[in-house]
PDB file of N, CA and C in Angstrom:
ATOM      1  N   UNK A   1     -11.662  22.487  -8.783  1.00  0.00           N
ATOM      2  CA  UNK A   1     -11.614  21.104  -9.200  1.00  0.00           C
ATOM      3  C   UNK A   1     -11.006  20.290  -8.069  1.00  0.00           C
ATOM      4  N   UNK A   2     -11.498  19.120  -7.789  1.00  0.00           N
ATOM      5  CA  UNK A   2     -11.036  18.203  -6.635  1.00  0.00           C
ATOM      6  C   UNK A   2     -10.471  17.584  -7.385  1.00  0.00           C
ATOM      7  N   UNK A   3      -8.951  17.160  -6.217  1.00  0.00           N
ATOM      8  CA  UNK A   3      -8.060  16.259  -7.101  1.00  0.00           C
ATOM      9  C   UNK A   3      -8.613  14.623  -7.102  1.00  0.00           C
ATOM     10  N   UNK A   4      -9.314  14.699  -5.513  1.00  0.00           N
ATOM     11  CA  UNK A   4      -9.772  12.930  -5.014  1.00  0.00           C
ATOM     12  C   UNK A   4     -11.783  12.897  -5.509  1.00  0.00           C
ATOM     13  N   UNK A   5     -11.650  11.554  -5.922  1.00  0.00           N
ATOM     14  CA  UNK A   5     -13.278  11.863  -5.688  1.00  0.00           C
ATOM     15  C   UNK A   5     -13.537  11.090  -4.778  1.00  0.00           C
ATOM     16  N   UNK A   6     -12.605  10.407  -4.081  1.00  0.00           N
ATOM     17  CA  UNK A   6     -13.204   9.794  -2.726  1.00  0.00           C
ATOM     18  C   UNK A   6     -12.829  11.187  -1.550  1.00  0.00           C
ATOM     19  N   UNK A   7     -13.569  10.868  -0.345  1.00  0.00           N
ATOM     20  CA  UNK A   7     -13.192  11.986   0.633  1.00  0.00           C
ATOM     21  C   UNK A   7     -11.966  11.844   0.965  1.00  0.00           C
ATOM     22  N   UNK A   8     -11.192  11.060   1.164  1.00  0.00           N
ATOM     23  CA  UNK A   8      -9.626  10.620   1.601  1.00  0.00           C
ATOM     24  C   UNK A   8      -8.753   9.743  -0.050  1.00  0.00           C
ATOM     25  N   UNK A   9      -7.331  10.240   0.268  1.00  0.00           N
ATOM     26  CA  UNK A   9      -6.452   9.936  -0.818  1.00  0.00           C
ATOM     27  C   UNK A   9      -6.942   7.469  -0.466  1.00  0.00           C
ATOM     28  N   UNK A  10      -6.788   7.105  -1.567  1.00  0.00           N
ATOM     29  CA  UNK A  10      -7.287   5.615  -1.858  1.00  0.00           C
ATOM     30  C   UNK A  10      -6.076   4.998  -1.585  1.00  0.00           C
ATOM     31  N   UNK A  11      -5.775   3.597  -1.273  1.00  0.00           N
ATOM     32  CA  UNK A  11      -4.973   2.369  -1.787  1.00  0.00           C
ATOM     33  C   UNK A  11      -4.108   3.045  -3.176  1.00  0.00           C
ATOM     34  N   UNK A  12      -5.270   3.153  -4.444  1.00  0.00           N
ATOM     35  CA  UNK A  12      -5.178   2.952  -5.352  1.00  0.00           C
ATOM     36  C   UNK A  12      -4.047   4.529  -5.664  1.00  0.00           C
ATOM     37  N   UNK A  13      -4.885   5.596  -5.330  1.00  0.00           N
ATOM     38  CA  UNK A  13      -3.973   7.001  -5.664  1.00  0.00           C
ATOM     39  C   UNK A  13      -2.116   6.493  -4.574  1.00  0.00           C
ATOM     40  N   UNK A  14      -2.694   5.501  -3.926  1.00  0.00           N
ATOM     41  CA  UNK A  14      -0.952   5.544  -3.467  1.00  0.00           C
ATOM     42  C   UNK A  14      -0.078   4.408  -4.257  1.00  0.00           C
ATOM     43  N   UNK A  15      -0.641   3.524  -4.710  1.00  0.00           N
ATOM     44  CA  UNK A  15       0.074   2.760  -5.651  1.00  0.00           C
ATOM     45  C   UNK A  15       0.202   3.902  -7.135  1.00  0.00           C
ATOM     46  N   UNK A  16      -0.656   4.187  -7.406  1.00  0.00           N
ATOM     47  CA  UNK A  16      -0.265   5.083  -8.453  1.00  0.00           C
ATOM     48  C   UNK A  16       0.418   5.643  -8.295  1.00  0.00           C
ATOM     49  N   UNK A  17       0.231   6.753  -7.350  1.00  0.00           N
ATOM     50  CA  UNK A  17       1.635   7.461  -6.844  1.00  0.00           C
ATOM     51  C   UNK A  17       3.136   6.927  -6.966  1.00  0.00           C
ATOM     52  N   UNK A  18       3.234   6.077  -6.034  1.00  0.00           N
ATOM     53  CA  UNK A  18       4.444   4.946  -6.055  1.00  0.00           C
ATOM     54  C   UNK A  18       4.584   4.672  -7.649  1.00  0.00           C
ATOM     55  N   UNK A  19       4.323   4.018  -7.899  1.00  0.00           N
ATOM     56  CA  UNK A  19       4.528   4.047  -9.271  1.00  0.00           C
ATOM     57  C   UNK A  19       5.271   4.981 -10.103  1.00  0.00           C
ATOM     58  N   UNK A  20       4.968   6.301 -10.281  1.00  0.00           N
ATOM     59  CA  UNK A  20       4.492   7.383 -10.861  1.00  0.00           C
ATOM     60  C   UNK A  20       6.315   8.218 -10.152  1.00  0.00           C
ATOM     61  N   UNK A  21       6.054   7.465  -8.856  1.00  0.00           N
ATOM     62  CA  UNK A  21       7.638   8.122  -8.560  1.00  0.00           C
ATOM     63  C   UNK A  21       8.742   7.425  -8.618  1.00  0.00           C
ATOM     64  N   UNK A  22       8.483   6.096  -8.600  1.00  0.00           N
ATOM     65  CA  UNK A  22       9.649   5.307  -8.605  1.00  0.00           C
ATOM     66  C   UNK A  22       9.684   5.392 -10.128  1.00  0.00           C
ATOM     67  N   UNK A  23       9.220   5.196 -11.287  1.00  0.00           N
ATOM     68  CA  UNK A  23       9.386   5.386 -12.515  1.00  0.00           C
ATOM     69  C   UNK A  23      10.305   6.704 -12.628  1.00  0.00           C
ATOM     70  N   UNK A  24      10.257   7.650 -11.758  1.00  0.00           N
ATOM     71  CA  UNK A  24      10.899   9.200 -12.499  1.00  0.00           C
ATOM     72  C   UNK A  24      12.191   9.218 -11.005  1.00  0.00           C
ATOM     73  N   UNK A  25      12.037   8.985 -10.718  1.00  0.00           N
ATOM     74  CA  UNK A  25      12.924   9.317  -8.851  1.00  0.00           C
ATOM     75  C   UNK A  25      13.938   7.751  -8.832  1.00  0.00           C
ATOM     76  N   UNK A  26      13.899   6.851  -9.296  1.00  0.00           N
ATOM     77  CA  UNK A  26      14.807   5.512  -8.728  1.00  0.00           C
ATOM     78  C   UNK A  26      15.800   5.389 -10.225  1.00  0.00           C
ATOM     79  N   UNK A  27      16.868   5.326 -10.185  1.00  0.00           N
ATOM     80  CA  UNK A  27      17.804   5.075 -11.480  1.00  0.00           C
ATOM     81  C   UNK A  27      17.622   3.675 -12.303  1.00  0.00           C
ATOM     82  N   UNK A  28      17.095   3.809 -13.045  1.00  0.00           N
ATOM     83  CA  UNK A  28      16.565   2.548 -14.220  1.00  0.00           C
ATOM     84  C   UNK A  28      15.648   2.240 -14.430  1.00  0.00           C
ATOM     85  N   UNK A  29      14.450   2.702 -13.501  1.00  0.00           N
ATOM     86  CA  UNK A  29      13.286   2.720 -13.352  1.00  0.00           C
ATOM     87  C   UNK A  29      12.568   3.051 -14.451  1.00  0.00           C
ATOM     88  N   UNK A  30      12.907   4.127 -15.172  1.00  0.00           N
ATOM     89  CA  UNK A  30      12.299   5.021 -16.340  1.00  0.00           C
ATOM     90  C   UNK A  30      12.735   4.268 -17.664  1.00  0.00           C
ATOM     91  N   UNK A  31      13.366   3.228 -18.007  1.00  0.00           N
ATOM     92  CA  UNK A  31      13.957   2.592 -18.579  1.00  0.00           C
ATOM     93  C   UNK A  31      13.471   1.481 -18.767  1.00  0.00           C
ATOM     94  N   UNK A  32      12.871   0.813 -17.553  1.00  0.00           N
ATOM     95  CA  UNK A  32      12.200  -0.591 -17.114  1.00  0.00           C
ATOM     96  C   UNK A  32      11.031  -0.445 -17.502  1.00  0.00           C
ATOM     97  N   UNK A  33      10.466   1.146 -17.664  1.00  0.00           N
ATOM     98  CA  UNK A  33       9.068   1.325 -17.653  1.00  0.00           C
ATOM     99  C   UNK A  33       8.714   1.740 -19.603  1.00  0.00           C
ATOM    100  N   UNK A  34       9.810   1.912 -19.647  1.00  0.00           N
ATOM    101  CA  UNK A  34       9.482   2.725 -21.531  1.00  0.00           C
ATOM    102  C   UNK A  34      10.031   1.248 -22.205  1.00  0.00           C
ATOM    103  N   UNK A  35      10.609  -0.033 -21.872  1.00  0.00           N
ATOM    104  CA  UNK A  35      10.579  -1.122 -22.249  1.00  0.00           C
ATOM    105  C   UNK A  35       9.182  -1.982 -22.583  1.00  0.00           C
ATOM    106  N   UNK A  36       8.311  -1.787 -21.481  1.00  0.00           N
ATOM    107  CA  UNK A  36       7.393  -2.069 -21.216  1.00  0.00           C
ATOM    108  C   UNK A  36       6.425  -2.185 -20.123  1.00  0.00           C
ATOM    109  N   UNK A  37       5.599  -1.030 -20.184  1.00  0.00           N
ATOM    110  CA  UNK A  37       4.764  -0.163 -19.634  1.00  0.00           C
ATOM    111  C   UNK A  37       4.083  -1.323 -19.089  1.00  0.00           C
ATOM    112  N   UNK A  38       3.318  -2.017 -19.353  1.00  0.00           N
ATOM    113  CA  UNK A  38       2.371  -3.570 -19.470  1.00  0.00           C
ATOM    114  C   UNK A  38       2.820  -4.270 -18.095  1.00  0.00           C
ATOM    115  N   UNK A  39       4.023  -4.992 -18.101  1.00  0.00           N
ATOM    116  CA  UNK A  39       4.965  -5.234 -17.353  1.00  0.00           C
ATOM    117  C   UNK A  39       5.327  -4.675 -16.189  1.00  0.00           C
ATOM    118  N   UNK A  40       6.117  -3.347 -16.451  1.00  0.00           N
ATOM    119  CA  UNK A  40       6.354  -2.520 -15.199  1.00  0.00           C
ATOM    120  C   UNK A  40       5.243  -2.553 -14.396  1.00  0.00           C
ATOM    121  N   UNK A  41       3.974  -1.946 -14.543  1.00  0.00           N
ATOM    122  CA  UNK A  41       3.005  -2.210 -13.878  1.00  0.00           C
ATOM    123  C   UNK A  41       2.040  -3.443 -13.823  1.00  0.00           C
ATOM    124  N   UNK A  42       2.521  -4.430 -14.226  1.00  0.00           N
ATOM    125  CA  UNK A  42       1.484  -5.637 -14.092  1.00  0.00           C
ATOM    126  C   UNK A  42       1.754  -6.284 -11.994  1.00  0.00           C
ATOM    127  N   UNK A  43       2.801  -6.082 -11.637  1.00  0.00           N
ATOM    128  CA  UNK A  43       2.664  -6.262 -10.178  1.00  0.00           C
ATOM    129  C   UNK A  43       2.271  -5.190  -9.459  1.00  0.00           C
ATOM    130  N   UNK A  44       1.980  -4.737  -9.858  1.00  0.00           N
ATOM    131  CA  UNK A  44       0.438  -3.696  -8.887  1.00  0.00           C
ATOM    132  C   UNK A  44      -0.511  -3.905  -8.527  1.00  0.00           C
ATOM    133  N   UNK A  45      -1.102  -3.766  -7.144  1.00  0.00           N
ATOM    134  CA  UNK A  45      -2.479  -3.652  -7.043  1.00  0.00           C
ATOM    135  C   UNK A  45      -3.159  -2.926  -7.323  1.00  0.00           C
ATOM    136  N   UNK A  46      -3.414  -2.647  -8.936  1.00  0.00           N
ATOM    137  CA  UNK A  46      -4.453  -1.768  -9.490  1.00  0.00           C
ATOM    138  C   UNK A  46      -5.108  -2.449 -10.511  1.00  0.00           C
ATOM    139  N   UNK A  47      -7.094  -1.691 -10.385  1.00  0.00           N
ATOM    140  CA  UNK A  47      -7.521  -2.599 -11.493  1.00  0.00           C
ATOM    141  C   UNK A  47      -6.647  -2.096 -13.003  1.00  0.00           C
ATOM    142  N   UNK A  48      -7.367  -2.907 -14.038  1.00  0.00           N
ATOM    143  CA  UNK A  48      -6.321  -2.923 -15.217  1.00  0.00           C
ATOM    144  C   UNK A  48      -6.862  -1.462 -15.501  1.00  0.00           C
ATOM    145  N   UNK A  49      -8.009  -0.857 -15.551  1.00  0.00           N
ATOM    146  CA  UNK A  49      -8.267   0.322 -15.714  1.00  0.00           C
ATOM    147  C   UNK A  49      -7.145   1.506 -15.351  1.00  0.00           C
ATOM    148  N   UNK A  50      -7.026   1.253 -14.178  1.00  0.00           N
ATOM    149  CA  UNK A  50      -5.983   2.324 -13.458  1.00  0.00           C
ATOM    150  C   UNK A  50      -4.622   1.852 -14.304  1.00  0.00           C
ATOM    151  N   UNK A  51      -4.301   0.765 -14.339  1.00  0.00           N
ATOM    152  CA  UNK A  51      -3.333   0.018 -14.928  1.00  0.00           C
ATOM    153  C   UNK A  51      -2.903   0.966 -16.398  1.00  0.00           C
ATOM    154  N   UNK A  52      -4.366   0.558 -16.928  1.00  0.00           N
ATOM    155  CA  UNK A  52      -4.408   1.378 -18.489  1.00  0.00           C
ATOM    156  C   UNK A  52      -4.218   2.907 -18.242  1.00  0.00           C
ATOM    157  N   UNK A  53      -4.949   3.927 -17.587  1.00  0.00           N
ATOM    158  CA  UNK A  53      -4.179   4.956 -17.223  1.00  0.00           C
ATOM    159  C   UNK A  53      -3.097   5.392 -17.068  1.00  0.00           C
ATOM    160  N   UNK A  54      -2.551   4.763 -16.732  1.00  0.00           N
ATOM    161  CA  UNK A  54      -0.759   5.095 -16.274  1.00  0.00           C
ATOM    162  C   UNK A  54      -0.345   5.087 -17.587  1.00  0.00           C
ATOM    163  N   UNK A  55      -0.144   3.403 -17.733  1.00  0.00           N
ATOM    164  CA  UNK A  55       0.277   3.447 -19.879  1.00  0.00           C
ATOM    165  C   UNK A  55       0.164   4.440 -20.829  1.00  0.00           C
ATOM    166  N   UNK A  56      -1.441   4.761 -20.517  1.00  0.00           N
ATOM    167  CA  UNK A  56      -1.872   5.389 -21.231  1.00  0.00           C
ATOM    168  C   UNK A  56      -1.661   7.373 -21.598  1.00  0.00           C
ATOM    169  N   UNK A  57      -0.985   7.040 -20.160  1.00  0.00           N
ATOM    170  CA  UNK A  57      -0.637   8.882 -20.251  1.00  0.00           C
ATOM    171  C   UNK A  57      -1.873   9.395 -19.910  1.00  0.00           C
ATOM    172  N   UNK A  58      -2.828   9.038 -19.007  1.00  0.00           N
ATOM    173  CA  UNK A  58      -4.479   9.755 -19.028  1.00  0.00           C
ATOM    174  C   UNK A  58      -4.595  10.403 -17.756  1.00  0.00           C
ATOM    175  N   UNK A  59      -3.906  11.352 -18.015  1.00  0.00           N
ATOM    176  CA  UNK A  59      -3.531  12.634 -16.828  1.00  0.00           C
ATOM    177  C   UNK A  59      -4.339  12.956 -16.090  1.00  0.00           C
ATOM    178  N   UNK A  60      -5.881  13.401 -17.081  1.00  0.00           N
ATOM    179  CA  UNK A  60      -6.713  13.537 -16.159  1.00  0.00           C
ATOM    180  C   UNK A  60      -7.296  12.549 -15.582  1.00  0.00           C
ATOM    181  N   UNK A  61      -7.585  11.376 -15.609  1.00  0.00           N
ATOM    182  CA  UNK A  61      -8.134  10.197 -14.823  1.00  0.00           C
ATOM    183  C   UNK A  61      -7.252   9.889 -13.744  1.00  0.00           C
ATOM    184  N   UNK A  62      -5.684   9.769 -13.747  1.00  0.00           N
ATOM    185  CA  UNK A  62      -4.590   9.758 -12.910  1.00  0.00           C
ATOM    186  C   UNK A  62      -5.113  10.825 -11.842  1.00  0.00           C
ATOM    187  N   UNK A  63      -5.328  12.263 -12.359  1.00  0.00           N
ATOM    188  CA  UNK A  63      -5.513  13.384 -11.132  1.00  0.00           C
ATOM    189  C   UNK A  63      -6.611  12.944 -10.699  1.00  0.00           C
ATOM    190  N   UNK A  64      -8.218  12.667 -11.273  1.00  0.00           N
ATOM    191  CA  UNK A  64      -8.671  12.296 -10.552  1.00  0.00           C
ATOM    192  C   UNK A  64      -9.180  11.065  -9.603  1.00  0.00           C
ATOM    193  N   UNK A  65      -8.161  10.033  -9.254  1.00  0.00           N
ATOM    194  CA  UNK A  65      -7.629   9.092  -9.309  1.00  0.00           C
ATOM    195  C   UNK A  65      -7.096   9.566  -7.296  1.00  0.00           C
ATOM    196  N   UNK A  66      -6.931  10.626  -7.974  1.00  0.00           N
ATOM    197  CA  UNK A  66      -5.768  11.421  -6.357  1.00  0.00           C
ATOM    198  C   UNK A  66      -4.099  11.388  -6.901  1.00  0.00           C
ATOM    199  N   UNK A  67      -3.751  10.845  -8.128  1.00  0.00           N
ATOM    200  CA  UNK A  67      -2.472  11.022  -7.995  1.00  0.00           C
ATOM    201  C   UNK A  67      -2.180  12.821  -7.395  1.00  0.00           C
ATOM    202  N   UNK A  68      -0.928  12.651  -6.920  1.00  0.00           N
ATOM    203  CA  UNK A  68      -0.287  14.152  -6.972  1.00  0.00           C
ATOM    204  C   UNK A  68       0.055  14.672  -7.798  1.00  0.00           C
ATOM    205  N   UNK A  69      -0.354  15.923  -7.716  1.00  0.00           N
ATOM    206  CA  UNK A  69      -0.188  16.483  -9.699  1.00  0.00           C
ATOM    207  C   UNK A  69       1.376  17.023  -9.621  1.00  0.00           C
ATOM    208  N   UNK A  70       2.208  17.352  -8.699  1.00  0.00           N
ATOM    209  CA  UNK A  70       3.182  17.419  -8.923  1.00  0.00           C
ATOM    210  C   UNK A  70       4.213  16.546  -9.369  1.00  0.00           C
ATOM    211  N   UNK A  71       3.909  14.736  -8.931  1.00  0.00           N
ATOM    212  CA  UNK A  71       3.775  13.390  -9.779  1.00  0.00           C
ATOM    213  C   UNK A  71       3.670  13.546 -11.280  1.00  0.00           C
ATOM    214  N   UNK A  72       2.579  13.795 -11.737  1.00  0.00           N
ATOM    215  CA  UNK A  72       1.993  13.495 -12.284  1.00  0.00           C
ATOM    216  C   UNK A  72       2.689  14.770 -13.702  1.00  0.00           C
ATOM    217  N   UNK A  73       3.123  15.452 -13.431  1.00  0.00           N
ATOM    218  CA  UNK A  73       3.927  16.993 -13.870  1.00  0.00           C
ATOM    219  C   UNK A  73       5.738  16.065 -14.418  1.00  0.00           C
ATOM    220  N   UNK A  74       5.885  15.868 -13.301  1.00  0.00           N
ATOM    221  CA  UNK A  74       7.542  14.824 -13.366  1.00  0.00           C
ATOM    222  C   UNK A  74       7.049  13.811 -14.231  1.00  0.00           C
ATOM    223  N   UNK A  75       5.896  13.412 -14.543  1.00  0.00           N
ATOM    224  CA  UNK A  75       5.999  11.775 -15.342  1.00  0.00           C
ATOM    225  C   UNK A  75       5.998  12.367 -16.898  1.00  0.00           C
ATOM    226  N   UNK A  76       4.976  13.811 -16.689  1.00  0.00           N
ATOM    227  CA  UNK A  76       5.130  14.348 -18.404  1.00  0.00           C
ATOM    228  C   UNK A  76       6.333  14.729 -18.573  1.00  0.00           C
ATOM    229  N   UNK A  77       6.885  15.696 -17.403  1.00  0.00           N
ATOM    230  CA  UNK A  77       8.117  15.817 -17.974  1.00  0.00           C
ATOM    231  C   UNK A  77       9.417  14.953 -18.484  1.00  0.00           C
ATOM    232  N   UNK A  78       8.994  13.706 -17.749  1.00  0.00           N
ATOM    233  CA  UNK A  78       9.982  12.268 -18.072  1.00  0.00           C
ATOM    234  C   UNK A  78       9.950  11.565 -19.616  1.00  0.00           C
ATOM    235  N   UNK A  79       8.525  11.465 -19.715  1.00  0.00           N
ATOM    236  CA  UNK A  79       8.116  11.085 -20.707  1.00  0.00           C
ATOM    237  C   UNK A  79       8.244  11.804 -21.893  1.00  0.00           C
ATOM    238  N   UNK A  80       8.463  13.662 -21.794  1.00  0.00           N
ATOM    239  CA  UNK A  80       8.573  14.441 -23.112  1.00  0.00           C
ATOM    240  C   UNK A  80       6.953  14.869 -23.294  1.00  0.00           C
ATOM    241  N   UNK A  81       6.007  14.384 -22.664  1.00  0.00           N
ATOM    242  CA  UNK A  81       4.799  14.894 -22.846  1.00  0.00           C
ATOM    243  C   UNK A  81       4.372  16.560 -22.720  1.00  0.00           C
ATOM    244  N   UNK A  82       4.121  17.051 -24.279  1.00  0.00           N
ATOM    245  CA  UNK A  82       3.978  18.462 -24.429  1.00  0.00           C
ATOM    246  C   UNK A  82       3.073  19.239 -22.666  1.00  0.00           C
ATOM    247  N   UNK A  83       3.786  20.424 -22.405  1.00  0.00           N
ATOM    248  CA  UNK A  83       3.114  21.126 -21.888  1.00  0.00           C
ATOM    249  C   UNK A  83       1.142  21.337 -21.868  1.00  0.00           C
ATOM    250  N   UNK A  84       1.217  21.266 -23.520  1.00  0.00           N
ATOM    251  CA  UNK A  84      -0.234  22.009 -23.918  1.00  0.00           C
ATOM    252  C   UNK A  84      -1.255  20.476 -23.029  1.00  0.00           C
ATOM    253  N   UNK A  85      -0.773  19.117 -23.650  1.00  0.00           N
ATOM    254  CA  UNK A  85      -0.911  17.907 -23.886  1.00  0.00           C
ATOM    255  C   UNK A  85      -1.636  17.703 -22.061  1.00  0.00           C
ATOM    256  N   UNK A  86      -0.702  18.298 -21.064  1.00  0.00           N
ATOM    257  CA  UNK A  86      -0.718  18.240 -19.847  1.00  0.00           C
ATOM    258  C   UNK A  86      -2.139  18.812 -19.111  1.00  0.00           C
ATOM    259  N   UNK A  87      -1.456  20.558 -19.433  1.00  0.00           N
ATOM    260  CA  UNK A  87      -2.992  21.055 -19.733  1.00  0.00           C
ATOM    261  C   UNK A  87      -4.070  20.741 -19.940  1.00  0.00           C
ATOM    262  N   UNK A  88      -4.363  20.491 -21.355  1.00  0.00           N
ATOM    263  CA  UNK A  88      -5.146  19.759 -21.943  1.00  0.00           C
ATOM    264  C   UNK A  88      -6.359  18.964 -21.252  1.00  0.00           C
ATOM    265  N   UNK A  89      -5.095  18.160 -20.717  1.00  0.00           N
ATOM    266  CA  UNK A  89      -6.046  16.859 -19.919  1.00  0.00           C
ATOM    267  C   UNK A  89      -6.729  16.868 -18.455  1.00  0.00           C
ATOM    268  N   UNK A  90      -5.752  18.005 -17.849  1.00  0.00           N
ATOM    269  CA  UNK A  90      -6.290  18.739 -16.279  1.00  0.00           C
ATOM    270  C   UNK A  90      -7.705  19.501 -16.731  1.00  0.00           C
ATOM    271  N   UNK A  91      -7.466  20.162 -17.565  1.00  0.00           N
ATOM    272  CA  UNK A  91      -8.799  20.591 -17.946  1.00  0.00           C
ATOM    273  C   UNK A  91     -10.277  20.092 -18.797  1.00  0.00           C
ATOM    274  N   UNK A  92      -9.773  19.236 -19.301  1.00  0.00           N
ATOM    275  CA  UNK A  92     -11.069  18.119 -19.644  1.00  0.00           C
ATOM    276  C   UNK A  92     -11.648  17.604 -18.405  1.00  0.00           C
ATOM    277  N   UNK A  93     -11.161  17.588 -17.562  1.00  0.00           N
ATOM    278  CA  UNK A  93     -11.480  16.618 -16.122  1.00  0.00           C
ATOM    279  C   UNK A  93     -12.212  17.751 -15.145  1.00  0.00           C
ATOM    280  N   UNK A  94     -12.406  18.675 -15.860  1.00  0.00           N
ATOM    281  CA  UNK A  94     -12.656  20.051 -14.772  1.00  0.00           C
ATOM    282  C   UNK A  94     -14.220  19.656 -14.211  1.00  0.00           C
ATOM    283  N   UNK A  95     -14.143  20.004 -12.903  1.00  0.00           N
ATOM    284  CA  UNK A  95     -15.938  20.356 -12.774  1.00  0.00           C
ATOM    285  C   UNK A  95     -16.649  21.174 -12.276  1.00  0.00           C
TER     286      UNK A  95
END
C-alpha cells in the first residue's frame, strides 16, 4: 500500500502533518483542538475536504493524503481512538 498518491509528499500532507503534530507535540495544543476542531484548523491551507478529514478522524484518507502514519498513530493515541478503529481504517484504504 502507498502512503502518497502523488509521486512526492504534497503542500497539503505537510500542513496536515503540522497540524497532526503540533496538536499532540506543543502544550495546549490538544486542548485548543478538542474545543474546537472547526477552528483549530480553519487557518490552514487545506481544502475543507482535508479540513474534514482531520475532524473527522479519517485515518485512512489522512494516510493517503501522505500524512506520516507514525503522526497519524500519536493523534489516535491522543484522541483515545481504539486500536481496532486505527486498523480498521489503514486497511479499508488498502490497494
Amino acid at each position: 500500500m502507498r502512503n502518497w498518491q502523488l509521486r512526492v509528499p504534497s503542500p497539503d500532507a505537510y500542513w496536515m502533518g503540522k497540524a497532526l503534530y503540533d496538536i499532540h507535540h506543543k502544550a495546549g495544543e490538544l486542548e485548543r483542538y478538542r474545543l474546537d476542531p472547526a477552528a483549530y484548523l480553519a487557518s490552514l491551507p487545506l481544502s475543507s475536504e482535508l479540513k474534514a478529514a482531520i475532524e473527522t478522524n479519517d485515518i485512512g484518507r489522512m494516510y493517503l493524503a501522505g500524512v506520516n502514519p507514525y503522526l497519524l498513530r500519536a493523534h489516535c493515541i491522543g484522541l483515545r481512538i481504539p486500536e481496532a478503529t486505527f486498523t480498521a481504517s489503514l486497511a479499508a484504504v488498502r490497494s
